[in-house]
Structure formats: structure tokens, C-alpha cells
PDB file of N, CA and C in Angstrom:
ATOM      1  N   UNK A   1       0.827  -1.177   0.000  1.00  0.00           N
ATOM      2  CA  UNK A   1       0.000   0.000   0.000  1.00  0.00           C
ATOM      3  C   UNK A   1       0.874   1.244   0.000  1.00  0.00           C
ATOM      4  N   UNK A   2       1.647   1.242  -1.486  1.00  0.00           N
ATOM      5  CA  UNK A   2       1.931   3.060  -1.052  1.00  0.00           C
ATOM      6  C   UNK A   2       1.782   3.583  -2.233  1.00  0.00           C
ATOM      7  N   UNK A   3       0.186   3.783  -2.124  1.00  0.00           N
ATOM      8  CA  UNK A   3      -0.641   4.645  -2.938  1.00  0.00           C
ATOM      9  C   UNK A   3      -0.213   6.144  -2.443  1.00  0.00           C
ATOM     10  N   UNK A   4       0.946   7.294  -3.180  1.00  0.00           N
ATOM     11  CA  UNK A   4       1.168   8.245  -2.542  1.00  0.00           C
ATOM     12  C   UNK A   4       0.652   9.149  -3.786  1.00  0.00           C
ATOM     13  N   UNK A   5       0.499  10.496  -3.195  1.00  0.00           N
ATOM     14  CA  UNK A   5      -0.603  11.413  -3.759  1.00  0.00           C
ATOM     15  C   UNK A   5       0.806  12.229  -4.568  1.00  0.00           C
ATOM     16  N   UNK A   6       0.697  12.654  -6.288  1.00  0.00           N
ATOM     17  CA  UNK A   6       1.195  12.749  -6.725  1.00  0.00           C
ATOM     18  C   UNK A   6       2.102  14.210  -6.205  1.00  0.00           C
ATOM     19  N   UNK A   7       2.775  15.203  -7.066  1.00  0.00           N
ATOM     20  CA  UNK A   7       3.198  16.194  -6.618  1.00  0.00           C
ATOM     21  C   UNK A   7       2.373  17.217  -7.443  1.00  0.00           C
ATOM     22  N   UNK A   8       1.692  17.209  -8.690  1.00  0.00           N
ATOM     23  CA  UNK A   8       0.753  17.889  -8.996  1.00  0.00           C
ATOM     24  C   UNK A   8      -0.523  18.065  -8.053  1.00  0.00           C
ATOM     25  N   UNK A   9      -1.055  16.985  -7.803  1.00  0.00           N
ATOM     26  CA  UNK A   9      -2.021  16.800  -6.888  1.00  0.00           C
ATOM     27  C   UNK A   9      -1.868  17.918  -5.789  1.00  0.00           C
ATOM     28  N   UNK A  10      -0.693  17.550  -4.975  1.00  0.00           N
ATOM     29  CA  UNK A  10      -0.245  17.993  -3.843  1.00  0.00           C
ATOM     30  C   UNK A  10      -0.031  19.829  -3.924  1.00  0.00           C
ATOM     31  N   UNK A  11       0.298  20.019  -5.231  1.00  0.00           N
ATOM     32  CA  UNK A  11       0.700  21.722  -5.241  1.00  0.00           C
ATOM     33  C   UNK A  11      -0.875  22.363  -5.532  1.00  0.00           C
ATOM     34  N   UNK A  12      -1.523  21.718  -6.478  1.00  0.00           N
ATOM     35  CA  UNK A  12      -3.028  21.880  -6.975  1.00  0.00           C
ATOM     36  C   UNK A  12      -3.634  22.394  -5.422  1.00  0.00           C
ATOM     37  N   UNK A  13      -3.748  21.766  -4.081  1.00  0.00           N
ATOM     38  CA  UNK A  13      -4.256  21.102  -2.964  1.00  0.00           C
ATOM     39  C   UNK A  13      -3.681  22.753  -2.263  1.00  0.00           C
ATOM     40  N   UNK A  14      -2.371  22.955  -1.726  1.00  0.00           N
ATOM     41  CA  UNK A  14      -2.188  23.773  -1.574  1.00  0.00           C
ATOM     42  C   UNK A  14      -2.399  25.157  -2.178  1.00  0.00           C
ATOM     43  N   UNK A  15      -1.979  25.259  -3.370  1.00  0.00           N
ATOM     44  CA  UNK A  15      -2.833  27.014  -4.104  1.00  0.00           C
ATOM     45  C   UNK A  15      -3.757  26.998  -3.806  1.00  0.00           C
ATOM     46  N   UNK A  16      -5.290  25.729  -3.987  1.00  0.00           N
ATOM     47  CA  UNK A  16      -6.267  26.269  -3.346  1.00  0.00           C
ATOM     48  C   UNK A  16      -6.440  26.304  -2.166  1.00  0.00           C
ATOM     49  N   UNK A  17      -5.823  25.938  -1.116  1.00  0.00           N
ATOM     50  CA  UNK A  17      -5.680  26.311   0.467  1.00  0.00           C
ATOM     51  C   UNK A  17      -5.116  27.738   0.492  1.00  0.00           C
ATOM     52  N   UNK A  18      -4.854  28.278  -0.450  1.00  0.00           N
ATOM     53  CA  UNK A  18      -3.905  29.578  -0.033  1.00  0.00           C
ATOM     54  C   UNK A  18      -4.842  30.471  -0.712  1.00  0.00           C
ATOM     55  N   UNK A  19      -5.715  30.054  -1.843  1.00  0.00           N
ATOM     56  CA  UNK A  19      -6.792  30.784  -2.536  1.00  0.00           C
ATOM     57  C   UNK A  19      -8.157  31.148  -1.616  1.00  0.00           C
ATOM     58  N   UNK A  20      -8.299  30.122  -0.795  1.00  0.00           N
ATOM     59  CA  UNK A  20      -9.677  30.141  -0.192  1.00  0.00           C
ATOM     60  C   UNK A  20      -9.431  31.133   1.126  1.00  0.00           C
ATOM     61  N   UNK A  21      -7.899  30.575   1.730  1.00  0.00           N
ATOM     62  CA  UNK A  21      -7.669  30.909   2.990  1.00  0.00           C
ATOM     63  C   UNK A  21      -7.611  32.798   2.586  1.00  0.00           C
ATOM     64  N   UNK A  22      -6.958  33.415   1.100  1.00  0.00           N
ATOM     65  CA  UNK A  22      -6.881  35.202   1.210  1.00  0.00           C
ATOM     66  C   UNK A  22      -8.562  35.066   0.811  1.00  0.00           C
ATOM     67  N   UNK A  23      -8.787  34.558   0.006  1.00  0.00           N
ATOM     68  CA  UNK A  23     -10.783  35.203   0.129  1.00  0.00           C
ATOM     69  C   UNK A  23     -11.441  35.204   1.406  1.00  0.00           C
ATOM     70  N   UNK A  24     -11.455  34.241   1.957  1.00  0.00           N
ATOM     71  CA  UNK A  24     -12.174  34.211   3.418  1.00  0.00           C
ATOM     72  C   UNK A  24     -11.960  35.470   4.401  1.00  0.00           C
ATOM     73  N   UNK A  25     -10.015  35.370   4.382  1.00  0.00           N
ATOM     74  CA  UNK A  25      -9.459  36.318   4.950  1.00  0.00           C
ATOM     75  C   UNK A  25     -10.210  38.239   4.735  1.00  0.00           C
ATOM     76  N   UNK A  26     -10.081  38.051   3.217  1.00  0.00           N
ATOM     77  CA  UNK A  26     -10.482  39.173   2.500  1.00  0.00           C
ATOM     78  C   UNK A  26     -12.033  39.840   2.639  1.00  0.00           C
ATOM     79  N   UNK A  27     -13.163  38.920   2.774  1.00  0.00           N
ATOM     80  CA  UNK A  27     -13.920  38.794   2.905  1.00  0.00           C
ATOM     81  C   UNK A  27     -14.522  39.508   4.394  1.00  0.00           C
ATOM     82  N   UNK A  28     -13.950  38.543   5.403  1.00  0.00           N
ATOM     83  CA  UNK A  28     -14.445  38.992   6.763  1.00  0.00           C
ATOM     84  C   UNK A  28     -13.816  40.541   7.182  1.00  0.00           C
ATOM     85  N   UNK A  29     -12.428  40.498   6.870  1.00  0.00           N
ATOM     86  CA  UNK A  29     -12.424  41.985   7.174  1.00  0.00           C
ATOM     87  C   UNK A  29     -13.146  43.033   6.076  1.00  0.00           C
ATOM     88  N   UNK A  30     -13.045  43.240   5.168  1.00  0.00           N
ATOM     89  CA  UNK A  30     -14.494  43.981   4.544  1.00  0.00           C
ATOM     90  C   UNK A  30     -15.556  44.147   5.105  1.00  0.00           C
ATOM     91  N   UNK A  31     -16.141  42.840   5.895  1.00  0.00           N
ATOM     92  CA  UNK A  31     -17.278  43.279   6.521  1.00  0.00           C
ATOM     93  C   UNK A  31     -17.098  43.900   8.125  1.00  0.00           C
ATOM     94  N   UNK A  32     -16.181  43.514   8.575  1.00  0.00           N
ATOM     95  CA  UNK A  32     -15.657  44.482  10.113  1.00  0.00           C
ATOM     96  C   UNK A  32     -15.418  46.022   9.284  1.00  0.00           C
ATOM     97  N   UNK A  33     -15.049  46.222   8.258  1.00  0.00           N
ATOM     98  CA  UNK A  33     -14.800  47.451   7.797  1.00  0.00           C
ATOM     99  C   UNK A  33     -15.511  48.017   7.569  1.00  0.00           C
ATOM    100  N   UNK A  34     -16.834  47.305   6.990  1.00  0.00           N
ATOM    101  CA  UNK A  34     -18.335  47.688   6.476  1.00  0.00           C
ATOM    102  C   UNK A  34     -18.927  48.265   7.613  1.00  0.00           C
ATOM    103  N   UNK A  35     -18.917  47.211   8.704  1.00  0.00           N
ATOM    104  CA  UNK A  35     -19.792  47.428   9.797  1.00  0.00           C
ATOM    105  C   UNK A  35     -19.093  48.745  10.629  1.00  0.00           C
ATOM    106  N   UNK A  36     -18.032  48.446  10.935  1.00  0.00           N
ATOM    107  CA  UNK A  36     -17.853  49.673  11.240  1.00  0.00           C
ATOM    108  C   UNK A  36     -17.928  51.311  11.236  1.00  0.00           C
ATOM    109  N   UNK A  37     -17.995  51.663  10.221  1.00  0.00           N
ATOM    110  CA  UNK A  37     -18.249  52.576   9.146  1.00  0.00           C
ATOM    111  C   UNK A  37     -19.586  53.081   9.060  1.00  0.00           C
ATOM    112  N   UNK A  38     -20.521  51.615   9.335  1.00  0.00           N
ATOM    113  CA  UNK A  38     -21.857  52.294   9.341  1.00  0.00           C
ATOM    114  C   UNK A  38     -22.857  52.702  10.779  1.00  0.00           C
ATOM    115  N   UNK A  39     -21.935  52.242  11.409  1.00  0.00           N
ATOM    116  CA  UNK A  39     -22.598  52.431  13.444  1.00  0.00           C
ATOM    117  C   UNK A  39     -22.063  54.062  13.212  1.00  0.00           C
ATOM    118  N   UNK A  40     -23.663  54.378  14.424  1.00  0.00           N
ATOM    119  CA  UNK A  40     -23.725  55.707  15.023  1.00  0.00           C
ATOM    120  C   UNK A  40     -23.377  55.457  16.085  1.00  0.00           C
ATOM    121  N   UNK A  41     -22.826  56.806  16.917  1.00  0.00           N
ATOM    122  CA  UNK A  41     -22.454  56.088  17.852  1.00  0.00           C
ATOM    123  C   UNK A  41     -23.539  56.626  19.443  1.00  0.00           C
ATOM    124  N   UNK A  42     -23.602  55.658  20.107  1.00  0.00           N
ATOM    125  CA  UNK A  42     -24.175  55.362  21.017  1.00  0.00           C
ATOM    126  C   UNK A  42     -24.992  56.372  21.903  1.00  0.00           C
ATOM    127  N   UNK A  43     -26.358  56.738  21.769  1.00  0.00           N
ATOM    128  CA  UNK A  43     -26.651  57.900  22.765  1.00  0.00           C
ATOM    129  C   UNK A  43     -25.993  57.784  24.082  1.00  0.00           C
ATOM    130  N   UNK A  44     -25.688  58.884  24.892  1.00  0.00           N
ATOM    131  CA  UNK A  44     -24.916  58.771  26.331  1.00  0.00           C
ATOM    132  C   UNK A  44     -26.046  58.965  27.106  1.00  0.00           C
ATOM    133  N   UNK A  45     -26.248  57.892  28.236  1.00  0.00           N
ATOM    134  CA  UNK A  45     -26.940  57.578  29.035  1.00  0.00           C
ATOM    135  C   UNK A  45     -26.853  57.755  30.425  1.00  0.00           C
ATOM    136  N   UNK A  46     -27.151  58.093  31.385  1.00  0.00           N
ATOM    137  CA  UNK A  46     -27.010  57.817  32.742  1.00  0.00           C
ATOM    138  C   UNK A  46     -28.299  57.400  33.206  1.00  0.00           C
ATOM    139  N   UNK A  47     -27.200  56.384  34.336  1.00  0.00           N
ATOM    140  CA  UNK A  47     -28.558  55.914  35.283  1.00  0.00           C
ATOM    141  C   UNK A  47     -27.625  55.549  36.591  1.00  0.00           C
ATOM    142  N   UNK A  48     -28.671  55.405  37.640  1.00  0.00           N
ATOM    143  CA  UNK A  48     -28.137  55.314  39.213  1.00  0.00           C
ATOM    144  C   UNK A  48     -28.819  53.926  39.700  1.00  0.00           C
ATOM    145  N   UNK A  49     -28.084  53.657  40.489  1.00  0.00           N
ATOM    146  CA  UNK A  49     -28.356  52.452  41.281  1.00  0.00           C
ATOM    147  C   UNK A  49     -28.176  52.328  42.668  1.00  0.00           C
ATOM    148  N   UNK A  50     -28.435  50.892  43.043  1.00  0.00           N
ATOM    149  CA  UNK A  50     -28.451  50.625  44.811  1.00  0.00           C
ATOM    150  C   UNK A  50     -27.534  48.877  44.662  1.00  0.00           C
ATOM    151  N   UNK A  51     -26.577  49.579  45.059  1.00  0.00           N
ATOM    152  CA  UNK A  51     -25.923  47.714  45.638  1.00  0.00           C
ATOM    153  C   UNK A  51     -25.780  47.155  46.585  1.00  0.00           C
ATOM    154  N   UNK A  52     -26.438  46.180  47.274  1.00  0.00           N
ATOM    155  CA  UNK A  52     -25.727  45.852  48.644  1.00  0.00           C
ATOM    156  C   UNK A  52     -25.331  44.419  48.948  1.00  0.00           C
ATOM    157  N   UNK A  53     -24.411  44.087  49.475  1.00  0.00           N
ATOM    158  CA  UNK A  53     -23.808  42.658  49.461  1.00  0.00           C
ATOM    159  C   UNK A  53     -23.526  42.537  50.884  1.00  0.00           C
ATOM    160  N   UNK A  54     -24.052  41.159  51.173  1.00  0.00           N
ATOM    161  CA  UNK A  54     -24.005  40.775  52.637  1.00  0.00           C
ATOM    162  C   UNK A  54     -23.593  39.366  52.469  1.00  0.00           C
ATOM    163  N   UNK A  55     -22.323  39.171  53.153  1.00  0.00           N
ATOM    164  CA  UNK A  55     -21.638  37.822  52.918  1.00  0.00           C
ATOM    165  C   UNK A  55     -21.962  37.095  54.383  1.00  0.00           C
ATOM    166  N   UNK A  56     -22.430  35.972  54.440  1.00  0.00           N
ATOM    167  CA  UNK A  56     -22.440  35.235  55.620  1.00  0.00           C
ATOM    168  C   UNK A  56     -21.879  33.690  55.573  1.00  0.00           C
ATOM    169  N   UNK A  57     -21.342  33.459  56.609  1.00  0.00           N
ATOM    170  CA  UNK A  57     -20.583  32.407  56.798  1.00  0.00           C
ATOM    171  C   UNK A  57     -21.730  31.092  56.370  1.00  0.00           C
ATOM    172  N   UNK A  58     -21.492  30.508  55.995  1.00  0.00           N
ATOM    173  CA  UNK A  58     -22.424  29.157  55.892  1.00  0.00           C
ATOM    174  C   UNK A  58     -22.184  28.355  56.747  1.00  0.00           C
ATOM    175  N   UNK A  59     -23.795  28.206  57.206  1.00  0.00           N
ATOM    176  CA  UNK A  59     -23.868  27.014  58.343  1.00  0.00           C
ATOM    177  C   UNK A  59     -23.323  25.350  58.290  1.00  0.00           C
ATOM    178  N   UNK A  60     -23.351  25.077  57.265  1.00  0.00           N
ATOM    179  CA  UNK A  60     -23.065  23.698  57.236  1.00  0.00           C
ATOM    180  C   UNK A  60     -21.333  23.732  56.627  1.00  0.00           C
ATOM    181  N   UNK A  61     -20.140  23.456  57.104  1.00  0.00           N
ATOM    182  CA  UNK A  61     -18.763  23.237  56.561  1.00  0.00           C
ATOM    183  C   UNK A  61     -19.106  22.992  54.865  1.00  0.00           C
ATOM    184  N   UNK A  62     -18.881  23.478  53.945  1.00  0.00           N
ATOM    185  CA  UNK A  62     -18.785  23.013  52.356  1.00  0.00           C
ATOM    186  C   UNK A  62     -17.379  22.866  52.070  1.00  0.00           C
ATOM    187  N   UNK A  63     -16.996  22.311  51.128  1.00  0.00           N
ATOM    188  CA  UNK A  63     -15.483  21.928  50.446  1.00  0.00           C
ATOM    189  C   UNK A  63     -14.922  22.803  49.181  1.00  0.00           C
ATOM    190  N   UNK A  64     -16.593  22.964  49.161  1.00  0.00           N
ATOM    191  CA  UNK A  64     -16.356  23.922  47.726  1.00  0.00           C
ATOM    192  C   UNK A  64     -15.827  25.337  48.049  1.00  0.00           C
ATOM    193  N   UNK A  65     -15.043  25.694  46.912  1.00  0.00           N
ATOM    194  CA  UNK A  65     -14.226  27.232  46.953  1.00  0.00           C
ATOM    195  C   UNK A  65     -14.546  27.610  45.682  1.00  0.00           C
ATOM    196  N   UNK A  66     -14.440  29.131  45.631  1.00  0.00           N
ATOM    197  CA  UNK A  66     -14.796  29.560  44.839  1.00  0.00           C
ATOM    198  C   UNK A  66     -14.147  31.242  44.485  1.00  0.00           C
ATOM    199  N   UNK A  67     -14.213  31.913  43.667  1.00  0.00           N
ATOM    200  CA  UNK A  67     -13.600  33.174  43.305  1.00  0.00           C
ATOM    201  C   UNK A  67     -14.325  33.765  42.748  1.00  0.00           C
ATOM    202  N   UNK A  68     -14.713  35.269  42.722  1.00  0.00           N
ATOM    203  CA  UNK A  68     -15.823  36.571  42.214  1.00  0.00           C
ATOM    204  C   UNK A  68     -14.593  37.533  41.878  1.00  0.00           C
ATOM    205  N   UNK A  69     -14.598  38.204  41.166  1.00  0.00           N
ATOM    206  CA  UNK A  69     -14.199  39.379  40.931  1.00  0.00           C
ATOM    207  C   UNK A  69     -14.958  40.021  39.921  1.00  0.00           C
ATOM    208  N   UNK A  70     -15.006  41.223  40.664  1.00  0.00           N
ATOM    209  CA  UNK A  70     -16.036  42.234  39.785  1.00  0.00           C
ATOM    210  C   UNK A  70     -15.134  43.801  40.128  1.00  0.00           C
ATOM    211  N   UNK A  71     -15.230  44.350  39.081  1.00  0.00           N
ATOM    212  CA  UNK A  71     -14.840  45.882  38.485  1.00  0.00           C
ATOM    213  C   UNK A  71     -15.696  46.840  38.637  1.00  0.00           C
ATOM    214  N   UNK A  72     -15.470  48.000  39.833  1.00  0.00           N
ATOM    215  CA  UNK A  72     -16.399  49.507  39.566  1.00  0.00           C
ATOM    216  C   UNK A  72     -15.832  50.164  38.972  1.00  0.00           C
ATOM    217  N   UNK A  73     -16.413  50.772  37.758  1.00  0.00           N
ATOM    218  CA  UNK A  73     -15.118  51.618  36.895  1.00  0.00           C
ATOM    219  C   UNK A  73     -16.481  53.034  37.273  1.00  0.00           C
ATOM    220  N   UNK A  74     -15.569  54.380  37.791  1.00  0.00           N
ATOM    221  CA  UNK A  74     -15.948  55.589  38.078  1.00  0.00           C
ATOM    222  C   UNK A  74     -16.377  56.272  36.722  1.00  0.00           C
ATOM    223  N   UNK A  75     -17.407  56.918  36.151  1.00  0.00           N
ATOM    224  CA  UNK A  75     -17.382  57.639  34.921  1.00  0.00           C
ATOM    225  C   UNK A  75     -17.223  59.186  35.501  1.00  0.00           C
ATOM    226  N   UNK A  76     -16.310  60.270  34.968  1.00  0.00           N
ATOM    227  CA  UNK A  76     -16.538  61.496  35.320  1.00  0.00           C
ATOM    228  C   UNK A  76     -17.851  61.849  34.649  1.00  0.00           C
ATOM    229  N   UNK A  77     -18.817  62.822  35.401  1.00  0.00           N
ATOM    230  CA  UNK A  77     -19.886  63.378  34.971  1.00  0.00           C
ATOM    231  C   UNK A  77     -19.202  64.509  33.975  1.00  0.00           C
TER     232      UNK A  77
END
């Protein structure tokens, strides 16, 4: 069994891997370029809120651990 794939075959195989791969390429950024181009940009909004966080020990021992992190980012008015 050494049915091996010729060297025409093989170069044929690659140009079109290199043909499809710049269209695709070509393609999607056009449309990030498109889209971009056509957004307004965003009315500016404010709004206010209430947060409150109350951590309490749990009654029963658990094993489980765990991690939160959360970001207040300040906006100047």
C-alpha cells in the first residue's frame, strides 16, 4: 500500500488552500470594515443604582471554593 498522492495533486491542494484561505481572509475583514463605518455612535446615558452585598458564613462546613471578581469603573460626569 503506497498509494502516494502525486506532486501535482499535492501543489493543486495547496494554491487552493492559499486561494480560499486570502478570500475568506479578504472577505471577513471587509465586513468588520463595512460594519464599522456604518454604526452611530451610542446615545450617552445615565442611570443610578443601589448595591448591597451581605456575605455570611455558611452554616453547614462546604469543600467547595470559589472566586468573584467584579470591576467599579468611576465615569466622570
Amino acid at each position: 500500500m503506497t498509494d502516494n498522492i502525486s506532486r501535482q495533486t499535492l501543489f493543486v491542494l495547496v494554491v487552493l488552500t492559499l486561494i480560499i484561505s486570502f478570500v475568506g481572509t479578504w472577505t471577513v475583514l471587509s465586513q468588520i470594515n463595512s460594519g464599522l463605518t456604518m454604526q452611530s455612535p451610542a446615545p450617552k446615558q445615565t442611570s443610578t443604582g443601589k448595591v448591597q452585598l451581605e456575605v455570611r458564613q455558611p452554616s453547614i462546613p462546604s469543600q467547595t471554593t470559589g472566586q468573584v471578581i467584579f470591576t467599579i469603573q468611576n465615569q466622570k460626569p
